[in-house]
N, C-alpha and C. Protein backbone atom coordinates (compact mmCIF):
# COMPACT_ATOMS: atom_id res chain seq x y z
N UNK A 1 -293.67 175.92 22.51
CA UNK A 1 -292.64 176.78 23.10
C UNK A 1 -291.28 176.09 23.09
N UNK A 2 -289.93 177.02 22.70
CA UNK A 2 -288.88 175.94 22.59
C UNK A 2 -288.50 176.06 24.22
N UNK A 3 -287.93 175.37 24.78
CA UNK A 3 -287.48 174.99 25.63
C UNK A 3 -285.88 175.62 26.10
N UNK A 4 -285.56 176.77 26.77
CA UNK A 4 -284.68 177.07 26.68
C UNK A 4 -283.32 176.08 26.96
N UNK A 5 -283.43 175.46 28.52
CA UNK A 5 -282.33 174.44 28.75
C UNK A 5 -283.37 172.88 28.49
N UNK A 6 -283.41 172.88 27.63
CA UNK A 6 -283.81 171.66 26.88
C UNK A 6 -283.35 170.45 27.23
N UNK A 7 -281.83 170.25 28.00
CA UNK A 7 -281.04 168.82 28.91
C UNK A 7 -281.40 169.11 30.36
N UNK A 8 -281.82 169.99 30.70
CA UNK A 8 -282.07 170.53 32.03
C UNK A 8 -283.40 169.91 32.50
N UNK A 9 -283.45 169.50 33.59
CA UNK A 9 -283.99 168.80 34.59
C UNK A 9 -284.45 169.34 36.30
N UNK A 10 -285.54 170.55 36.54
CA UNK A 10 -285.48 170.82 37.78
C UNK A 10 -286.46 170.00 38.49
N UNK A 11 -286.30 170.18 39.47
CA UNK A 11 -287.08 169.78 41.03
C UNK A 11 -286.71 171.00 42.12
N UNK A 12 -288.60 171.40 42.21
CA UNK A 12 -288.65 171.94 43.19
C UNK A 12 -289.35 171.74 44.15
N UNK A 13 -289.90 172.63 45.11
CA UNK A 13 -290.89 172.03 46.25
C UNK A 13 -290.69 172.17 47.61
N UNK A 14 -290.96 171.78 48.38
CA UNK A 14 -290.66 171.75 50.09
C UNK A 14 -289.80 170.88 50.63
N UNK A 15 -289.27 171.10 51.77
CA UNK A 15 -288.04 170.81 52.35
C UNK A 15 -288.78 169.19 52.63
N UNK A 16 -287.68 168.70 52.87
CA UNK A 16 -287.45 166.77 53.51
C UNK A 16 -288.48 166.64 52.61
N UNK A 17 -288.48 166.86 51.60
CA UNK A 17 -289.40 165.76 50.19
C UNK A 17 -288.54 164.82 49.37
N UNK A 18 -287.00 165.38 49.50
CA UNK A 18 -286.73 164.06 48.83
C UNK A 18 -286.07 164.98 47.90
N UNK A 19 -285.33 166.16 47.32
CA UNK A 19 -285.19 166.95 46.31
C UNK A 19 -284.05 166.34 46.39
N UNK A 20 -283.03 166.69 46.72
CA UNK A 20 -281.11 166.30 46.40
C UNK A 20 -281.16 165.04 46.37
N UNK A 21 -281.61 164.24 46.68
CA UNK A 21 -281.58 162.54 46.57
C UNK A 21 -281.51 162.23 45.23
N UNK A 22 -283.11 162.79 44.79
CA UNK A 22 -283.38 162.38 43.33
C UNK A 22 -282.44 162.98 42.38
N UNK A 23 -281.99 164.39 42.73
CA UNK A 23 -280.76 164.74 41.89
C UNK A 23 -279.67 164.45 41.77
N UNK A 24 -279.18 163.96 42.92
CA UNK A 24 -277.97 162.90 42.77
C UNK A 24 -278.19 161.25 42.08
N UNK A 25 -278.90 161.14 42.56
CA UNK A 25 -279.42 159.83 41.90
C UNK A 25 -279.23 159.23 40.12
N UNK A 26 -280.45 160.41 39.76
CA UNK A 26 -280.41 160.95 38.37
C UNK A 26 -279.28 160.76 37.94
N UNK A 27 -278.70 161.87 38.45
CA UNK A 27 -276.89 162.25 37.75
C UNK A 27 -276.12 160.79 37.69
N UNK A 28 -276.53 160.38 38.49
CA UNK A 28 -275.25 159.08 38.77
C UNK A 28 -276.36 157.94 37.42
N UNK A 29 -277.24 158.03 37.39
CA UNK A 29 -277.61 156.74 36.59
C UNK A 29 -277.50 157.46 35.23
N UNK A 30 -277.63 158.85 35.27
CA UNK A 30 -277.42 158.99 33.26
C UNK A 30 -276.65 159.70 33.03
N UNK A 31 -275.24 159.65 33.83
CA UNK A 31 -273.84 160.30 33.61
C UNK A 31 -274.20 161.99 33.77
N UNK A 32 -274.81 162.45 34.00
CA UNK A 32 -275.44 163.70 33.82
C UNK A 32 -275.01 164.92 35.37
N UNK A 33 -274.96 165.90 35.76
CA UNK A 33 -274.94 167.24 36.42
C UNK A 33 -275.46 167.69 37.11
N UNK A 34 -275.21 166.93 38.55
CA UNK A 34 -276.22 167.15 39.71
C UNK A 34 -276.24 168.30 40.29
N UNK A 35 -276.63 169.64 40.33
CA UNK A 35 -276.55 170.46 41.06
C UNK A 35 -277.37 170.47 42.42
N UNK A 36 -277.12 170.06 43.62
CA UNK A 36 -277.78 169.83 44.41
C UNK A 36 -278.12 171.21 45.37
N UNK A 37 -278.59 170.96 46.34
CA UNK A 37 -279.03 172.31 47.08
C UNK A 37 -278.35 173.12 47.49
N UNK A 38 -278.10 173.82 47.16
CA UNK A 38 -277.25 175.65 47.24
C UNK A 38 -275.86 175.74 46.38
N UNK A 39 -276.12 174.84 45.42
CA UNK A 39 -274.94 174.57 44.00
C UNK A 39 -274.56 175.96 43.75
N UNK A 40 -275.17 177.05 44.11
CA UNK A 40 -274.79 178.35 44.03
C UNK A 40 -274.08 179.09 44.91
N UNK A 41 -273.94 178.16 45.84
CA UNK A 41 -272.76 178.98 46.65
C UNK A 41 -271.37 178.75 46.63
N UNK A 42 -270.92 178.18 44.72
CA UNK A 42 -269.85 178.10 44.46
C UNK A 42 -269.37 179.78 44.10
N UNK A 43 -270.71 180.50 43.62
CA UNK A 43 -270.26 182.27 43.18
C UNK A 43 -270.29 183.00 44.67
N UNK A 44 -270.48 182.14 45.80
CA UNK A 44 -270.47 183.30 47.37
C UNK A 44 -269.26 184.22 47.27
N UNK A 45 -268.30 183.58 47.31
CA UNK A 45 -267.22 184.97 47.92
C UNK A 45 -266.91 186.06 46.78
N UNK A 46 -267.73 185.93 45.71
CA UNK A 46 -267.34 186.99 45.12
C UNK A 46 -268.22 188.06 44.59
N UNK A 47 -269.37 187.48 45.39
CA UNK A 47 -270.63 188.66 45.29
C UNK A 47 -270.59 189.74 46.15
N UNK A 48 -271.55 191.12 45.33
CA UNK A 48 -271.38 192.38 45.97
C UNK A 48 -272.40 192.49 46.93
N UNK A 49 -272.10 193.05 48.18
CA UNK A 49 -272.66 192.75 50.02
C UNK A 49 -274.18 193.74 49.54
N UNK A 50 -273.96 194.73 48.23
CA UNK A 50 -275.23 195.59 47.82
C UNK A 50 -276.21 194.84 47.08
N UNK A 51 -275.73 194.33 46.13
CA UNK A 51 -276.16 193.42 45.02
C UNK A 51 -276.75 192.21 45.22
N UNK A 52 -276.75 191.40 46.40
CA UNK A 52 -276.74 190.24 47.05
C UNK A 52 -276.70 190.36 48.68
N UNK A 53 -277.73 191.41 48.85
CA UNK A 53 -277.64 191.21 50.98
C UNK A 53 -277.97 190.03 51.54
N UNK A 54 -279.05 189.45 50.47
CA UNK A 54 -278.99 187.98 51.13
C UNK A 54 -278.31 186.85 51.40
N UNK A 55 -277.77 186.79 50.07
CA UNK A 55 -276.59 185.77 50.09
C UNK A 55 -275.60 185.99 51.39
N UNK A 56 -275.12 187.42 50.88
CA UNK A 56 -273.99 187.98 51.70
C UNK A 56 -274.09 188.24 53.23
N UNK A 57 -275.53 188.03 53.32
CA UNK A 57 -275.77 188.24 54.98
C UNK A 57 -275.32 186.90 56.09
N UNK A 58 -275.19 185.81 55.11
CA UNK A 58 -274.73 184.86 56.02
C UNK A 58 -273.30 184.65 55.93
N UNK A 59 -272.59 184.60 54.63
CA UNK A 59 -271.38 184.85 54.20
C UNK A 59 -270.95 185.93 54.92
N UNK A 60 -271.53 186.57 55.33
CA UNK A 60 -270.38 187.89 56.31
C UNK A 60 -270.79 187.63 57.63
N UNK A 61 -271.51 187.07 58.49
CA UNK A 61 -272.43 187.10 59.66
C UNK A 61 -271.04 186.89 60.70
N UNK A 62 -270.82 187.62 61.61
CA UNK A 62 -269.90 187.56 62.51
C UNK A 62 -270.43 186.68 63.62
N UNK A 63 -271.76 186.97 64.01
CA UNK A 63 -271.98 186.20 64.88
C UNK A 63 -273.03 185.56 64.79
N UNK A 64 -273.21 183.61 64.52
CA UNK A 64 -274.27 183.15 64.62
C UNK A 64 -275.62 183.09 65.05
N UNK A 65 -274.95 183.55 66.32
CA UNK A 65 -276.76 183.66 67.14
C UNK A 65 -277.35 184.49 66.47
N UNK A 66 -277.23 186.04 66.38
CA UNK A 66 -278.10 186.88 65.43
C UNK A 66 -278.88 185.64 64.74
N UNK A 67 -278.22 184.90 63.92
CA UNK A 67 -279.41 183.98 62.83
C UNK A 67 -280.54 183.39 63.25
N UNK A 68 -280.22 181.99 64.59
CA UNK A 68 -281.53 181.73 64.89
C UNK A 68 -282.20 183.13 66.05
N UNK A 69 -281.84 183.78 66.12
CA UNK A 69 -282.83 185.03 67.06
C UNK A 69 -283.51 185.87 66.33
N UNK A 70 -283.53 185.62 65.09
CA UNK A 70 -284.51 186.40 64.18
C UNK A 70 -285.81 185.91 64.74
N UNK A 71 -286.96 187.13 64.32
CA UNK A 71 -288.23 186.81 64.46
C UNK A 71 -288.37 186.28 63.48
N UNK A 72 -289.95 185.45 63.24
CA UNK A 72 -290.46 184.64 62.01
C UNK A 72 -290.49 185.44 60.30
N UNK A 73 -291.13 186.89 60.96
CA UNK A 73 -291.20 187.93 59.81
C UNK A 73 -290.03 187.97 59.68
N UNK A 74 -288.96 188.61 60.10
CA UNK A 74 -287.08 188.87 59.59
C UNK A 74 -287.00 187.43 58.67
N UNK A 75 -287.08 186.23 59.29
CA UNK A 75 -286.91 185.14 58.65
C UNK A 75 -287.03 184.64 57.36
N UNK A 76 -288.42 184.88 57.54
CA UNK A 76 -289.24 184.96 56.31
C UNK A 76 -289.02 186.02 55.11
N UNK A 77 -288.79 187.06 55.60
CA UNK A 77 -288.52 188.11 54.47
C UNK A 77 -286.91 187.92 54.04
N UNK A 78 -286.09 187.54 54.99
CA UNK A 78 -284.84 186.85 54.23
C UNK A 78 -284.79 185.95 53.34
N UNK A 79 -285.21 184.67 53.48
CA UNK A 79 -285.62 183.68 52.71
C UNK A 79 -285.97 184.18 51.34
N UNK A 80 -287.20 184.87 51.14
CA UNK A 80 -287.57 185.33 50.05
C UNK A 80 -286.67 186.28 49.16
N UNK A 81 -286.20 187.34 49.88
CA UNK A 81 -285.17 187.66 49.16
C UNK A 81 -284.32 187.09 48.87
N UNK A 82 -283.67 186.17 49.85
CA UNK A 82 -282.61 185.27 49.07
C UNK A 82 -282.87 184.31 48.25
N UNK A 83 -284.12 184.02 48.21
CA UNK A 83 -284.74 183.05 46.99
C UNK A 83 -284.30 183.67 45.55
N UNK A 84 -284.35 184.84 45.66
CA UNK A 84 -284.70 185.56 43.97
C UNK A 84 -283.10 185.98 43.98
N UNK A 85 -282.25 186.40 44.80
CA UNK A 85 -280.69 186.17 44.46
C UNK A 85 -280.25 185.19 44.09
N UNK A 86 -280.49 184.12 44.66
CA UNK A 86 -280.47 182.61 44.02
C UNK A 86 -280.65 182.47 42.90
N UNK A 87 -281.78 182.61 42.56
CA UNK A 87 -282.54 182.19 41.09
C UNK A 87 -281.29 183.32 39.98
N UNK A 88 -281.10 184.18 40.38
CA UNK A 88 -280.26 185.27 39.27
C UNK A 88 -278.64 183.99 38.79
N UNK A 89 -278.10 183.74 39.78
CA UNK A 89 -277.01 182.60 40.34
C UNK A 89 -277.37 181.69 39.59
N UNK A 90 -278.33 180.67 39.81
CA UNK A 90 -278.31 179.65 39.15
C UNK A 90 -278.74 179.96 37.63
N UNK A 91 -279.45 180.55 37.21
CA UNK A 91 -279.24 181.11 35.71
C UNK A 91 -278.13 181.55 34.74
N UNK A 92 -277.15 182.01 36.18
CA UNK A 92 -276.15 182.21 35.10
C UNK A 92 -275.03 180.71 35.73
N UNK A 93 -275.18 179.95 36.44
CA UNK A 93 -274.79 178.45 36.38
C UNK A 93 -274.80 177.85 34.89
N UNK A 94 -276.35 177.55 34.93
CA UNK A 94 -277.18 176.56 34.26
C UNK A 94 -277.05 177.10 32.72
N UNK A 95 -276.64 178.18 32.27
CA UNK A 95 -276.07 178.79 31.06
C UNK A 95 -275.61 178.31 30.60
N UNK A 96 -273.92 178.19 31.72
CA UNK A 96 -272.38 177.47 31.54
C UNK A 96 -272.71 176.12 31.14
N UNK A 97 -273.71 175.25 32.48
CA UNK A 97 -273.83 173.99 32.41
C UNK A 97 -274.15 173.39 31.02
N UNK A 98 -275.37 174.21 30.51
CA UNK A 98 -276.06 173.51 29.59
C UNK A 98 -275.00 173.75 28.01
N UNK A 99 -274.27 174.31 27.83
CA UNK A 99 -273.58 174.27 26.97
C UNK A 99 -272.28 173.11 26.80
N UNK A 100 -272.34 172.07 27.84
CA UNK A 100 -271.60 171.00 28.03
C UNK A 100 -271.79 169.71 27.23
N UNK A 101 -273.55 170.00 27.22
CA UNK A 101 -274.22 168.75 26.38
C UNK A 101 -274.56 167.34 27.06
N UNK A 102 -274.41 167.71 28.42
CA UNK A 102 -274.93 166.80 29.37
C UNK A 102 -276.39 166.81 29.57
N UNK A 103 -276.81 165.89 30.50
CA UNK A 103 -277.83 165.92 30.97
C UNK A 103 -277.62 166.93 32.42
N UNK A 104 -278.71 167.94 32.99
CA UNK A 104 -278.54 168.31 34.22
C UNK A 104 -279.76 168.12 35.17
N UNK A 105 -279.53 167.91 36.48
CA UNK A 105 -280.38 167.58 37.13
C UNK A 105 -280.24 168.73 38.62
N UNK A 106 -281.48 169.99 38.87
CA UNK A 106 -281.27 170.63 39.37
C UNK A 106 -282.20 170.54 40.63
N UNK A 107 -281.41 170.81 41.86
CA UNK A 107 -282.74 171.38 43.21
C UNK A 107 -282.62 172.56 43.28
N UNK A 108 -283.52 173.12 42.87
CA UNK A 108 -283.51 174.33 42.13
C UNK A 108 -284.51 175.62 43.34
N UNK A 109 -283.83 176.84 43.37
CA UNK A 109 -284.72 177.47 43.84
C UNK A 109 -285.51 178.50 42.84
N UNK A 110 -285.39 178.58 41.68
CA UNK A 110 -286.10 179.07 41.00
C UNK A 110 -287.62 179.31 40.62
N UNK A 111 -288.44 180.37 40.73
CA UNK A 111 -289.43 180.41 41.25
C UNK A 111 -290.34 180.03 39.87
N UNK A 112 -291.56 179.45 40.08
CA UNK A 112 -292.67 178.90 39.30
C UNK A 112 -292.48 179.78 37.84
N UNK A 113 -292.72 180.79 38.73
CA UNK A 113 -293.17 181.51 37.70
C UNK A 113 -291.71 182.01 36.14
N UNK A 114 -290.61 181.59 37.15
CA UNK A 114 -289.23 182.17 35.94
C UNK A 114 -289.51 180.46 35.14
N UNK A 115 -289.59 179.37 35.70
CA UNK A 115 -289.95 178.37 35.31
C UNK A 115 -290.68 177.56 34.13
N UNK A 116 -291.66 178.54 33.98
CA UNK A 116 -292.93 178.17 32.95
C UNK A 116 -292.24 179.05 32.38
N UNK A 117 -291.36 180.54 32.34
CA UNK A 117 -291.31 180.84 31.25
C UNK A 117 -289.54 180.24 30.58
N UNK A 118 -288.86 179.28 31.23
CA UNK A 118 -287.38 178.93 30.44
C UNK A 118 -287.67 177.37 30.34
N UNK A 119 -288.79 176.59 30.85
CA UNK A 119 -289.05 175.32 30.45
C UNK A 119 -290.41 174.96 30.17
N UNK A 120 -290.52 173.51 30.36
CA UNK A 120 -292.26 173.23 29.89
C UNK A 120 -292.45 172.01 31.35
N UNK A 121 -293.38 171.44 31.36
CA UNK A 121 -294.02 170.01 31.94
C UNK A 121 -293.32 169.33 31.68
N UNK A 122 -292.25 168.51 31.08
CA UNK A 122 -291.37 167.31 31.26
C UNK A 122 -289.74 167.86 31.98
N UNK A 123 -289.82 169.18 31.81
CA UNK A 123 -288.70 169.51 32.49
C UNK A 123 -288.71 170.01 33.81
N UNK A 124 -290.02 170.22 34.47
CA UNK A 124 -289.88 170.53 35.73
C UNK A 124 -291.02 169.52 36.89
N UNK A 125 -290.35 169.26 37.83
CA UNK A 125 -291.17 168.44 38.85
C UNK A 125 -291.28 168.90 40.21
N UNK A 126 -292.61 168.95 40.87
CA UNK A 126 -292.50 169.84 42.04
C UNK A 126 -292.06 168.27 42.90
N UNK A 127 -291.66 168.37 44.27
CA UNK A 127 -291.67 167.45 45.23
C UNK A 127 -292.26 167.63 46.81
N UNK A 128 -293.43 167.28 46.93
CA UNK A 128 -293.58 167.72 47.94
C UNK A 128 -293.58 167.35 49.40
N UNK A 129 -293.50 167.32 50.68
CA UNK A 129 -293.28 166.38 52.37
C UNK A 129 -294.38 167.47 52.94
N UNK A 130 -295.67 166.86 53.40
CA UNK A 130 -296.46 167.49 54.41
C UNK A 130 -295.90 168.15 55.21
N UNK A 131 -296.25 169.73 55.38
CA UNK A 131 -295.84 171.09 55.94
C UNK A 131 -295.05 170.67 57.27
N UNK A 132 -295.95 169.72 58.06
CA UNK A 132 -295.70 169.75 59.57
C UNK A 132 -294.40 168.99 59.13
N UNK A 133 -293.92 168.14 58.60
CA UNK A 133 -293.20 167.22 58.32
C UNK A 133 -291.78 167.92 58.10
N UNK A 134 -291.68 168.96 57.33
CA UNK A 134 -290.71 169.90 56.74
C UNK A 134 -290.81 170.35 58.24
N UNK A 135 -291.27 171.06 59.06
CA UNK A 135 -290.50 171.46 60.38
C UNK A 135 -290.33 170.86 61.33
N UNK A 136 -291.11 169.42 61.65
CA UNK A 136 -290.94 169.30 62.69
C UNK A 136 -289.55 168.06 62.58
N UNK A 137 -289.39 168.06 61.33
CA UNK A 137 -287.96 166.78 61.42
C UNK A 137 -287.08 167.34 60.57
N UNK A 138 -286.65 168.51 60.24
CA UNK A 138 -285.85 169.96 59.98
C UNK A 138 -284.50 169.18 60.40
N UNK A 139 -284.28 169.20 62.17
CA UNK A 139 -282.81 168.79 62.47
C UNK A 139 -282.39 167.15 62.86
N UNK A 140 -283.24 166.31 61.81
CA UNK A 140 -283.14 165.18 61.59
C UNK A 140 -282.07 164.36 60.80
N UNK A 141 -282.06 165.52 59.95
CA UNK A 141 -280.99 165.20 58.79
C UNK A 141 -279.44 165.39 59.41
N UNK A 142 -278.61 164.79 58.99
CA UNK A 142 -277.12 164.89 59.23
C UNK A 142 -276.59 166.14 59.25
N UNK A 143 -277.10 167.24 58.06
CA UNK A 143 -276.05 168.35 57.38
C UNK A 143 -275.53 168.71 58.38
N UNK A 144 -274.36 169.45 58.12
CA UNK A 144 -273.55 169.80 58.71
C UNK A 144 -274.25 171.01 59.38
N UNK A 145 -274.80 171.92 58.38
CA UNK A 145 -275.07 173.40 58.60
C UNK A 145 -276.49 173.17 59.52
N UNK A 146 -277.27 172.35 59.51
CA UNK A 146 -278.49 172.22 60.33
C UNK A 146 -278.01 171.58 61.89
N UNK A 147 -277.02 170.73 62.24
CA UNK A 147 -276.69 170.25 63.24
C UNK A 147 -275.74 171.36 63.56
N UNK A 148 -274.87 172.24 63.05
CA UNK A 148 -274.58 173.45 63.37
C UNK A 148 -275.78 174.69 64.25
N UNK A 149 -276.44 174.61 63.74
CA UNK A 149 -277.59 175.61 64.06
C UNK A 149 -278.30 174.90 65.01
N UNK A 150 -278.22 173.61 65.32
CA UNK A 150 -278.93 172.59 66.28
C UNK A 150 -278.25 173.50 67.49
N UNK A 151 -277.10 172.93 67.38
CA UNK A 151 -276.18 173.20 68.72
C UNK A 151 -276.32 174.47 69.09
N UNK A 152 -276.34 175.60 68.38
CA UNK A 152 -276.62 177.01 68.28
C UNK A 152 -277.85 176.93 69.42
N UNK A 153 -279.01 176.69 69.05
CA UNK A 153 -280.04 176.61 69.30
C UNK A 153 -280.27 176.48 70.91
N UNK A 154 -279.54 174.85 71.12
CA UNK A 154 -279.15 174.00 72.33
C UNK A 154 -278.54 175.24 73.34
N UNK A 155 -277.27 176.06 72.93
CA UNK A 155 -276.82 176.63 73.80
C UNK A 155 -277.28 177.88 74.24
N UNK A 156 -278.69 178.57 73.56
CA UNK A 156 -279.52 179.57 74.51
C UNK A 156 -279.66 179.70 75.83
N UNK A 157 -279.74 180.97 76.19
CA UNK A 157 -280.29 180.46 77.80
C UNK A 157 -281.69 180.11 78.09
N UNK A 158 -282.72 179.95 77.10
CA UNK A 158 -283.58 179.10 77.23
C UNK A 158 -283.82 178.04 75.55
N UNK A 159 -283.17 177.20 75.36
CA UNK A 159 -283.45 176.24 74.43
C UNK A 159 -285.00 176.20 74.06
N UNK A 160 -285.62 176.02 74.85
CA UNK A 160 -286.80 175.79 74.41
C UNK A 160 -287.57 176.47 73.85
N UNK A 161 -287.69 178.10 74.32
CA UNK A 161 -288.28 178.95 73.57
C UNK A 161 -287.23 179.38 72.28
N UNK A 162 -285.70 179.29 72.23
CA UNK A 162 -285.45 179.48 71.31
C UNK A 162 -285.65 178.36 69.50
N UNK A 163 -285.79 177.46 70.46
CA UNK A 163 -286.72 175.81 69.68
C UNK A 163 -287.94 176.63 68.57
N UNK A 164 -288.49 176.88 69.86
CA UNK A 164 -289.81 177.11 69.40
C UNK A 164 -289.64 178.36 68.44
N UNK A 165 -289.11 179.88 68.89
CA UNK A 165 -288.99 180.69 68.10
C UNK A 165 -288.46 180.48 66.54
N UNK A 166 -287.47 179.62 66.21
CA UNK A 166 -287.03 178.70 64.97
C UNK A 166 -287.98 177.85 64.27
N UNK A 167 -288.83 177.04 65.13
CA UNK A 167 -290.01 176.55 64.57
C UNK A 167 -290.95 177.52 63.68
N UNK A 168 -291.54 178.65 64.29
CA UNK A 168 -292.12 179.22 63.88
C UNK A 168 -291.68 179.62 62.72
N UNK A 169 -290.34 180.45 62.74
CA UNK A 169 -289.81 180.28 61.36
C UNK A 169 -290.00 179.75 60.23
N UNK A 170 -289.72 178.70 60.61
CA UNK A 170 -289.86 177.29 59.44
C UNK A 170 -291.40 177.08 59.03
N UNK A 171 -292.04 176.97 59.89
CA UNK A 171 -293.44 177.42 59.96
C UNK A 171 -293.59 178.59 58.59
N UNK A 172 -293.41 179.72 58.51
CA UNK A 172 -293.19 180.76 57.65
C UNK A 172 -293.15 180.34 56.40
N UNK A 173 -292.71 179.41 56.20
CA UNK A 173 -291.57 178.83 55.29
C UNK A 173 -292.40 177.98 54.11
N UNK A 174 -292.87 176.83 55.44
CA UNK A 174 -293.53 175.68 55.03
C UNK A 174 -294.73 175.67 55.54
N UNK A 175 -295.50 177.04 55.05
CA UNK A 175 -296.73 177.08 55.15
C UNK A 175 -297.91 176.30 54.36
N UNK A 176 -298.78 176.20 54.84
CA UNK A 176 -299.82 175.35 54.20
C UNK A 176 -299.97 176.30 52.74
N UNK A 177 -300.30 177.49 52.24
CA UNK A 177 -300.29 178.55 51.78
C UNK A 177 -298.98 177.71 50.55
N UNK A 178 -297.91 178.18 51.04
CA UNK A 178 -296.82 177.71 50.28
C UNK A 178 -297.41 176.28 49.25
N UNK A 179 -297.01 175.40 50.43
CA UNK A 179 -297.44 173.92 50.03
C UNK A 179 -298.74 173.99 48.91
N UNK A 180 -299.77 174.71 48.91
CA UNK A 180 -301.21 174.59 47.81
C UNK A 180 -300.23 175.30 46.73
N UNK A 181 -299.68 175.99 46.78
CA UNK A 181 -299.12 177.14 45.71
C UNK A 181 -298.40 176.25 44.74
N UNK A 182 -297.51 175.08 45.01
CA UNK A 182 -296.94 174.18 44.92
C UNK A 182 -297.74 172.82 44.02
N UNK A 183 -298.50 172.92 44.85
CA UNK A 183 -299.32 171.72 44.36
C UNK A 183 -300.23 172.29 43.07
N UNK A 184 -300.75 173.05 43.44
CA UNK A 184 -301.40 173.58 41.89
C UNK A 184 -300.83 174.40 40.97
N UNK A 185 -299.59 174.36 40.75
CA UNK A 185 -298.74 175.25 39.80
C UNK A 185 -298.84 174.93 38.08
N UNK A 186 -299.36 173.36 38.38
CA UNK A 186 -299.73 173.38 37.39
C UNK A 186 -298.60 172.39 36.32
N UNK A 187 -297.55 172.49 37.40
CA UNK A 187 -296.19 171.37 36.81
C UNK A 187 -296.70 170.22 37.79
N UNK A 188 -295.88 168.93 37.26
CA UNK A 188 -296.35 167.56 37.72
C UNK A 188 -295.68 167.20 39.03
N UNK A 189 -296.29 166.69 40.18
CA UNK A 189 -296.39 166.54 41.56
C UNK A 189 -296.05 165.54 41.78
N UNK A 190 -295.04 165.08 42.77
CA UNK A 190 -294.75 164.08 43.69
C UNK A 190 -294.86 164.19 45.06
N UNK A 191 -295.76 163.43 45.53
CA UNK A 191 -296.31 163.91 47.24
C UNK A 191 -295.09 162.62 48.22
N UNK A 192 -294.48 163.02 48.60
CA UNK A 192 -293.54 162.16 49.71
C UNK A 192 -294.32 161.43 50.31
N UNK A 193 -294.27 159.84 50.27
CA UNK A 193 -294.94 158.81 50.83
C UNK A 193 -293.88 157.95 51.28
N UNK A 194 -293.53 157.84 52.83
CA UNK A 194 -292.74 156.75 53.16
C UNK A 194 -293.04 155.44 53.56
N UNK A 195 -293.77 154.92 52.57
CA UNK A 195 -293.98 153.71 51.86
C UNK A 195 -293.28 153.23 50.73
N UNK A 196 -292.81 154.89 50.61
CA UNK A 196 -291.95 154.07 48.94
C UNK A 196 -290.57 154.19 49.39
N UNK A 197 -289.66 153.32 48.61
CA UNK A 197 -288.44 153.09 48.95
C UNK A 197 -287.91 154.52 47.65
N UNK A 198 -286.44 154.33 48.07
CA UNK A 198 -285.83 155.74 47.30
C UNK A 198 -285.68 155.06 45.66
N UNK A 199 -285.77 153.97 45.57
CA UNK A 199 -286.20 153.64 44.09
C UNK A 199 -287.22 153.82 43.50
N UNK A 200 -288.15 153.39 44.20
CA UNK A 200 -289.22 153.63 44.18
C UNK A 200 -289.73 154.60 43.44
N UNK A 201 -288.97 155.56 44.67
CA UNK A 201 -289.19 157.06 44.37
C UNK A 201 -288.72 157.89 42.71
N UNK A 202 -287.23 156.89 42.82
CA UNK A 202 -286.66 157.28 41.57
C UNK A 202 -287.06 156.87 40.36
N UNK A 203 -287.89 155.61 40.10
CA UNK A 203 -288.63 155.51 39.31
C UNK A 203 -289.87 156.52 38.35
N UNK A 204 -290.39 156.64 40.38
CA UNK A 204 -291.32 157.38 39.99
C UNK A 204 -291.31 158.89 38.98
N UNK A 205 -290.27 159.13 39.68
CA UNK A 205 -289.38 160.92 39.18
C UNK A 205 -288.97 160.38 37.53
N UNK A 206 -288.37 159.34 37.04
CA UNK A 206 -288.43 159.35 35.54
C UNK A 206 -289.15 159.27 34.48
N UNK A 207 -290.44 158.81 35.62
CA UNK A 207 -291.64 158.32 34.29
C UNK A 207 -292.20 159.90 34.25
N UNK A 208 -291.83 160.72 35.57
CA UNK A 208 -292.88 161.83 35.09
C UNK A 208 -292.14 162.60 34.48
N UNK A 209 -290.41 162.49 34.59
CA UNK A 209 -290.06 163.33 33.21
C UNK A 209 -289.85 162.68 31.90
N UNK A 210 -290.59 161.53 31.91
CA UNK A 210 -290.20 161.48 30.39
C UNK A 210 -289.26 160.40 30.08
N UNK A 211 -288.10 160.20 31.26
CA UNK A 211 -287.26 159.37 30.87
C UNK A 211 -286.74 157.91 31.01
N UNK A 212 -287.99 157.44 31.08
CA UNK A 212 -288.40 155.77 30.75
C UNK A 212 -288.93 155.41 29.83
N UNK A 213 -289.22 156.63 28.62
CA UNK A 213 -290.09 156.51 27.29
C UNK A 213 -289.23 156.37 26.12
């Protein structure tokens, strides 16, 4: 099968596995085109609110709280739809990109299945962080937009159940279900072990695409 983006490089998988690291990483050691996580919300302000409710539902959201006060189902069925708006976005990115003649290195939300059919096994790598792991250290990380939604969270009139109602969410998300779907797709697997250092790691991520050979 030819390989449509043939310089192209994805990583996908579950949250706190390690995805934007290795894509920045990459980029910086082989001069190459990091698109890191939500590289697609360079096309936000100019998508149609019909065409894109997902995207556009946070891009227009007047008022934050609505977001974390969703139930798990609302949550969940957002996500997914905005998964496959995404994937339309970064296709027509990764078009532009790949006609540069770089190397690109993507955290990609593009689903398995558009996957096997625009690449092969050296071009795509799942990454994966045990389920509980992806929610329960969610607002661990620095980002801006997650310590945003922290504070959100914090200022309920009950924090705790609104904690928990967000958990569940994520839960949704980073289901065990998900995680097997992942693991047996059938593209080559990296299971998050913090034993390994981020070289380590980055090592590991070149031999399975190929590019230590």
């Amino acid at each position: 099968m030819k390989v449509k983006f043939a310089r192209t490089y994805f990583i996908n998988g579950t949250a706190y596995a390690g995805k934007s690291t290795m894509v920045k990483r990459l980029a910086e050691k082989y001069d190459g085109i990091a698109c890191e996580e939500n590289y697609h919300n360079a096309l936000l302000s100019g998508l149609d609110r019909d065409a894109f409710p997902g995207l556009t539902y946070t891009r227009d959201l007047q008022d934050w709280r609505d977001f974390i006060r969703r139930t798990p189902e609302e949550y969940e069925a957002w996500i997914r739809g905005t998964s496959k708006e995404c994937e339309i976005l970064e296709l027509q990115i990764l078009d532009r990109l790949s006609a540069e003649g770089k190397m690109v290195f993507v955290d990609t939300n593009i689903s398995l299945e558009t996957l096997r059919e625009i690449s092969d096994d050296r071009h795509v790598l799942i990454m994966l962080a045990d389920p509980a792991v992806s929610v329960n250290r969610f607002f661990e990380r620095p980002d801006r937009e997650k310590q945003f939604l922290y504070r959100l969270i914090m200022e309920e009139e009950d924090p705790a159940l609104a904690m928990e109602n967000f958990r569940q969410c994520l839960k949704r998300i980073n289901s065990p279900e998900n995680y097997d779907a992942f693991l047996h797709s059938g593209f080559r697997v990296i299971v998050r072990d913090e034993r390994r250092s981020i070289e380590d790691t980055l090592a590991l991520v070149e031999q399975e695409f190929g590019l230590k050979e």
